[in-house]
Protein backbone atom coordinates (compact mmCIF):
# COMPACT_ATOMS: atom_id res chain seq x y z
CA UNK A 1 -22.55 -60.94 121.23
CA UNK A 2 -20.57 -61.36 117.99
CA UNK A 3 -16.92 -61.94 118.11
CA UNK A 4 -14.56 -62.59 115.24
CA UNK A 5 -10.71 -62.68 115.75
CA UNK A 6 -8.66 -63.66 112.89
CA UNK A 7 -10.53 -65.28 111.03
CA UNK A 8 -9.93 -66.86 107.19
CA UNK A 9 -12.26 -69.13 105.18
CA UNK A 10 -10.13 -70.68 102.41
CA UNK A 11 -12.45 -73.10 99.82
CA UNK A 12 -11.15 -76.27 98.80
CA UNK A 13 -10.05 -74.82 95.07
CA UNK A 14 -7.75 -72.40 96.83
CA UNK A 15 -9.86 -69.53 96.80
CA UNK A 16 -10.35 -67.27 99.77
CA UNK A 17 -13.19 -66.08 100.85
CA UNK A 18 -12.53 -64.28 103.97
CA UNK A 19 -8.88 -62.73 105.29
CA UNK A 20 -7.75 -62.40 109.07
CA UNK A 21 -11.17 -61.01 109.93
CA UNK A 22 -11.28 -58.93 112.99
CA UNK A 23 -14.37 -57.16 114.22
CA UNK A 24 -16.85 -57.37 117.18
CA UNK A 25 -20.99 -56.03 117.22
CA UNK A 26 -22.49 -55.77 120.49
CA UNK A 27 -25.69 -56.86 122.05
CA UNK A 28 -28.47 -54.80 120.67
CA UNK A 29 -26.69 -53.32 118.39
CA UNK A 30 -27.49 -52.62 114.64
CA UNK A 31 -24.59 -53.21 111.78
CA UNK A 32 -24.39 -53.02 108.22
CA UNK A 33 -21.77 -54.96 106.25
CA UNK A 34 -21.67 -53.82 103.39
CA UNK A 35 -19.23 -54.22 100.30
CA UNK A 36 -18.74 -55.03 96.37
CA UNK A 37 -20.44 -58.54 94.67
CA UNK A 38 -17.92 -61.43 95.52
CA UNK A 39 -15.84 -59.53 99.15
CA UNK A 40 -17.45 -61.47 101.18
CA UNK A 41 -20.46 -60.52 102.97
CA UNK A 42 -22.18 -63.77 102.61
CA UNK A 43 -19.79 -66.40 103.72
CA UNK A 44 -19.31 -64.31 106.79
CA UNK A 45 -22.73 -64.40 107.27
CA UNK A 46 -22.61 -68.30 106.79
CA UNK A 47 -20.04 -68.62 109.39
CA UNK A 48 -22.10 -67.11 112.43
CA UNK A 49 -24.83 -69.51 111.81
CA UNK A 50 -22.64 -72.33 111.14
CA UNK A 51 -23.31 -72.95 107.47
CA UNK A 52 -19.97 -72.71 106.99
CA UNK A 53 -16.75 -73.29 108.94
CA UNK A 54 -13.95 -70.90 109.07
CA UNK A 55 -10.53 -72.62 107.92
CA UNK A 56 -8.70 -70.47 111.06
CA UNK A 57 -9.17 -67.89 113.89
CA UNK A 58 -12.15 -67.78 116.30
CA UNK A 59 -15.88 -66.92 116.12
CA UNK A 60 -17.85 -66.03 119.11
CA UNK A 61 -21.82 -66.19 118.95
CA UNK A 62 -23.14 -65.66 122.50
CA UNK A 63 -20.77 -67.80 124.74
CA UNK A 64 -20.25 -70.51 122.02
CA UNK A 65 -16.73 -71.20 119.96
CA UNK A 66 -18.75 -71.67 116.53
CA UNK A 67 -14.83 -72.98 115.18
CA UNK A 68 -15.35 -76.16 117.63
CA UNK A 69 -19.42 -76.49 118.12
CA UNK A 70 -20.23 -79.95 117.21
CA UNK A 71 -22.77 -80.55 114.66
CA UNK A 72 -25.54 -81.95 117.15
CA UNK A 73 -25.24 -78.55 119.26
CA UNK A 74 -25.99 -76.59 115.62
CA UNK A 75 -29.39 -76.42 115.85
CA UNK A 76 -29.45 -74.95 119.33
CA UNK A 77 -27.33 -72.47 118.10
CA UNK A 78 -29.70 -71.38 115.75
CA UNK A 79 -32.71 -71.21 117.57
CA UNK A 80 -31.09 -67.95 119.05
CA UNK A 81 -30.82 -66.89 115.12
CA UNK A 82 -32.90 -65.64 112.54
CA UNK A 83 -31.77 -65.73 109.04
CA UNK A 84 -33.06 -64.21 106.02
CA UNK A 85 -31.46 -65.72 103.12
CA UNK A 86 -30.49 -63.89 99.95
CA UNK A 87 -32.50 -66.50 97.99
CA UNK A 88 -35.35 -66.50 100.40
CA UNK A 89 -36.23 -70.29 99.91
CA UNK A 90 -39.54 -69.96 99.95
CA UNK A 91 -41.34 -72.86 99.56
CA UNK A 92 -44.27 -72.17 96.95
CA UNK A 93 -46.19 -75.21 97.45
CA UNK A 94 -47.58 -74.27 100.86
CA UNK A 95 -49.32 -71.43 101.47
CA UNK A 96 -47.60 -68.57 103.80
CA UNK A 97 -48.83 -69.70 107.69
CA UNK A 98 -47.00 -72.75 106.76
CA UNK A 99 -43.91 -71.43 105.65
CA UNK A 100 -43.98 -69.15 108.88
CA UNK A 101 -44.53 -72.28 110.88
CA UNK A 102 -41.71 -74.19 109.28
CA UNK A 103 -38.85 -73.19 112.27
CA UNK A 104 -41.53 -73.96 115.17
CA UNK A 105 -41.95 -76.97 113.47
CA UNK A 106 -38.88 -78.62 115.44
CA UNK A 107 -39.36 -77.13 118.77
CA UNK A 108 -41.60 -78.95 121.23
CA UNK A 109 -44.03 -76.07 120.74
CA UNK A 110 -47.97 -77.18 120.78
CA UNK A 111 -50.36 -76.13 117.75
CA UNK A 112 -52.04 -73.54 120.01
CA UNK A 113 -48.77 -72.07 120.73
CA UNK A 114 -47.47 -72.34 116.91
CA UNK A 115 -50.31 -70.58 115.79
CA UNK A 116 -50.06 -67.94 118.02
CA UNK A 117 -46.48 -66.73 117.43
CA UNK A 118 -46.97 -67.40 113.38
CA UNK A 119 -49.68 -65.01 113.67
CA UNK A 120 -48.41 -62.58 115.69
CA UNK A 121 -44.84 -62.65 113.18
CA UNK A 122 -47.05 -61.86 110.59
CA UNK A 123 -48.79 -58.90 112.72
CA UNK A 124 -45.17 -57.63 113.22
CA UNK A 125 -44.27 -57.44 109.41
CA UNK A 126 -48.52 -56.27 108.24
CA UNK A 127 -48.96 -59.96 106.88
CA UNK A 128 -51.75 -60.94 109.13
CA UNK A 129 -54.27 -60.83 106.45
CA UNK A 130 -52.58 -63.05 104.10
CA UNK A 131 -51.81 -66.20 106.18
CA UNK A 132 -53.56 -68.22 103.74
CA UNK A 133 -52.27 -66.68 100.46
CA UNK A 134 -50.31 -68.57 98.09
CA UNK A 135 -46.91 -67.00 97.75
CA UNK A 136 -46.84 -67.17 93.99
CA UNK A 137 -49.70 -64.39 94.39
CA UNK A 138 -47.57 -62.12 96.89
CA UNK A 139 -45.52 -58.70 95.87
CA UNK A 140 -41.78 -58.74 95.98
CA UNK A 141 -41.83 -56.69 99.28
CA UNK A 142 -44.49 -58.87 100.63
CA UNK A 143 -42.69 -61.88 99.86
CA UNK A 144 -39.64 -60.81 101.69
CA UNK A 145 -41.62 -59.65 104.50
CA UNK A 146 -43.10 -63.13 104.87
CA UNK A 147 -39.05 -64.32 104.90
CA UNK A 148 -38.62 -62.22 107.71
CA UNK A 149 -41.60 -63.10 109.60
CA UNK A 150 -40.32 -66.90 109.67
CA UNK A 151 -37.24 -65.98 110.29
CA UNK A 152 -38.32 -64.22 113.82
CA UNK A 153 -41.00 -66.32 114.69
CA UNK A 154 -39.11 -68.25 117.09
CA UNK A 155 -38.20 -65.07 118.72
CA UNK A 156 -34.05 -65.14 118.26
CA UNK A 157 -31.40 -62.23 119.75
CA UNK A 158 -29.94 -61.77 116.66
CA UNK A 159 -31.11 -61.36 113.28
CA UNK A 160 -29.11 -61.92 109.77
CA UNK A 161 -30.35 -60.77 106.55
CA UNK A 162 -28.45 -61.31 103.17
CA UNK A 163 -29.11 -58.32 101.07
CA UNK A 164 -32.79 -57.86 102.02
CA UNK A 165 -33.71 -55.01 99.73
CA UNK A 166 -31.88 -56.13 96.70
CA UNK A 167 -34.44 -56.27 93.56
CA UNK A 168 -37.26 -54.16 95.53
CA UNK A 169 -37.85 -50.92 94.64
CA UNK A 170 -36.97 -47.89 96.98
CA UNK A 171 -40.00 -47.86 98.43
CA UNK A 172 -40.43 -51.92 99.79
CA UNK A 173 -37.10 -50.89 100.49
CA UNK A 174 -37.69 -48.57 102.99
CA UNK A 175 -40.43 -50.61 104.08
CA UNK A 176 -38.33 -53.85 104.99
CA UNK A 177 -35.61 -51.63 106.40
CA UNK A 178 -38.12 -50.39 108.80
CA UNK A 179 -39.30 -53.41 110.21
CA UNK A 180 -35.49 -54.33 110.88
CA UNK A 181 -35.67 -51.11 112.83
CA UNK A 182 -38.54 -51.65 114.80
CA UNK A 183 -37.21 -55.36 116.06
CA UNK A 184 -33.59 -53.25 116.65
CA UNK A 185 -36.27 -51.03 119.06
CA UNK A 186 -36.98 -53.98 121.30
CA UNK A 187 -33.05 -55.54 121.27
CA UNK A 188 -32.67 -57.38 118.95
CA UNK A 189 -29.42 -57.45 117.49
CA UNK A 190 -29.74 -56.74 113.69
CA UNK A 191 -26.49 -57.40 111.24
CA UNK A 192 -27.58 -56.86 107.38
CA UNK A 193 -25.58 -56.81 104.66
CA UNK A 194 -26.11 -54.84 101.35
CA UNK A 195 -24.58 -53.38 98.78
CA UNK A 196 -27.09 -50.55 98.77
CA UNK A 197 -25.53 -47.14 98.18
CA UNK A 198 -28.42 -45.43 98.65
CA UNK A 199 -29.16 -47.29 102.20
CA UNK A 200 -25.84 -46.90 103.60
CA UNK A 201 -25.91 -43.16 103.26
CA UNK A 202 -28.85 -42.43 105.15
CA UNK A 203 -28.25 -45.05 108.20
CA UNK A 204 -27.06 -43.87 110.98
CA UNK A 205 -25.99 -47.00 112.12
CA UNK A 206 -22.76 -48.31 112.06
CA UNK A 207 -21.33 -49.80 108.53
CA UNK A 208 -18.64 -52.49 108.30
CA UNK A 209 -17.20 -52.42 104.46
CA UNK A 210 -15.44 -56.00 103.22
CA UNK A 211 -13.36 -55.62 100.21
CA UNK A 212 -11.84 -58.75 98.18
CA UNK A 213 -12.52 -60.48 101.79
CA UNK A 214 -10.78 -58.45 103.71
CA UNK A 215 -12.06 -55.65 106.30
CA UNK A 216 -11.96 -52.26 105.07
CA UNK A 217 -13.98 -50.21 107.68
């Protein structure tokens, strides 16, 4: 599902980011990458969805070579995606059906349709009754619920999510981690990184550790 062999991202400056970077997660599987402020974990991220390009080696998403994808065939790769940025990028002057809506909003999807699958994202992640809230007025653990409702509202395989939990207390926490779960349940395949002590010693699923960009575990 998610192949990388060899891989190195090296900035313009001269720093890098990333170091002969082998590893492989499977279809349906659920992975934590994990690993200090600064090893990593979010440029790798950026590479499987094409945010960023790796300076050598090859990444596999799917079938597709992200290393030679041109740009045009981007956005088809991330319709198979969902992402759940560390910064959420939220966008406060709408209310939170249309921030849902926003990845349906370039698929040939009609309104009918659109509304459905917005609502039924929000279902998934116990939003439904706040599809019209402002989301100045929603809780930090509601707010990155509604993040992760638009990011699998267009349904993808795989699911990304830069340090989900970080500044929510223990119990959104468990909350959010949960819902990853449940969308692991159906087959989705769920990579999240964190640097969540706490997390990572009570998951039974399998943790990948990056260290000064460079693959510990």
């Amino acid at each position: 599902m998610i192949s990388f062999t060899d891989v190195c991202k090296l900035y313009p400056e001269g720093y890098e980011a990333l170091k002969n970077i082998t590893l492989s997660i499977e279809q349906g599987e659920q992975v934590f990458l994990s690993g200090h402020s600064g090893a990593g974990k979010s440029t790798l991220l950026k590479l499987i969805v094409a945010i960023e390009r790796p300076t050598s080696g090859n990444i596999v998403v799917g079938q597709q070579n992200i290393a030679a994808l041109k740009r045009s065939a981007i956005p088809y790769l991330r319709r198979n995606i969902g992402m759940i940025f560390q910064e959420q990028k939220i966008l406060y002057d709408r209310n939170v059906f249309a921030n849902v809506v926003l990845p349906l909003q370039v698929t040939n999807f009609d309104t009918k349709t659109r509304a459905a699958r917005v609502r039924a994202a929000l279902d998934k992640v116990g939003l439904l009754n706040k599809e019209k809230a402002d989301p100045i007025t929603l809780s930090g653990g509601e707010k990155q619920r509604m993040c992760i409702a638009r990011a699998v509202v267009h349904r993808p395989t795989i699911l990304i999510a830069d340090e989900p939990t970080a500044n929510l207390d223990s119990n959104y926490a468990q909350d959010i981690m949960a819902v990853f779960e449940s969308f692991n349940q159906v087959g989705v395949t769920v990579l999240i990184s964190t640097h969540d002590e706490q997390l990572l010693g009570t998951t039974s699923h399998r943790v990948l550790e990056l260290g000064h960009g460079q693959l510990v575990t």
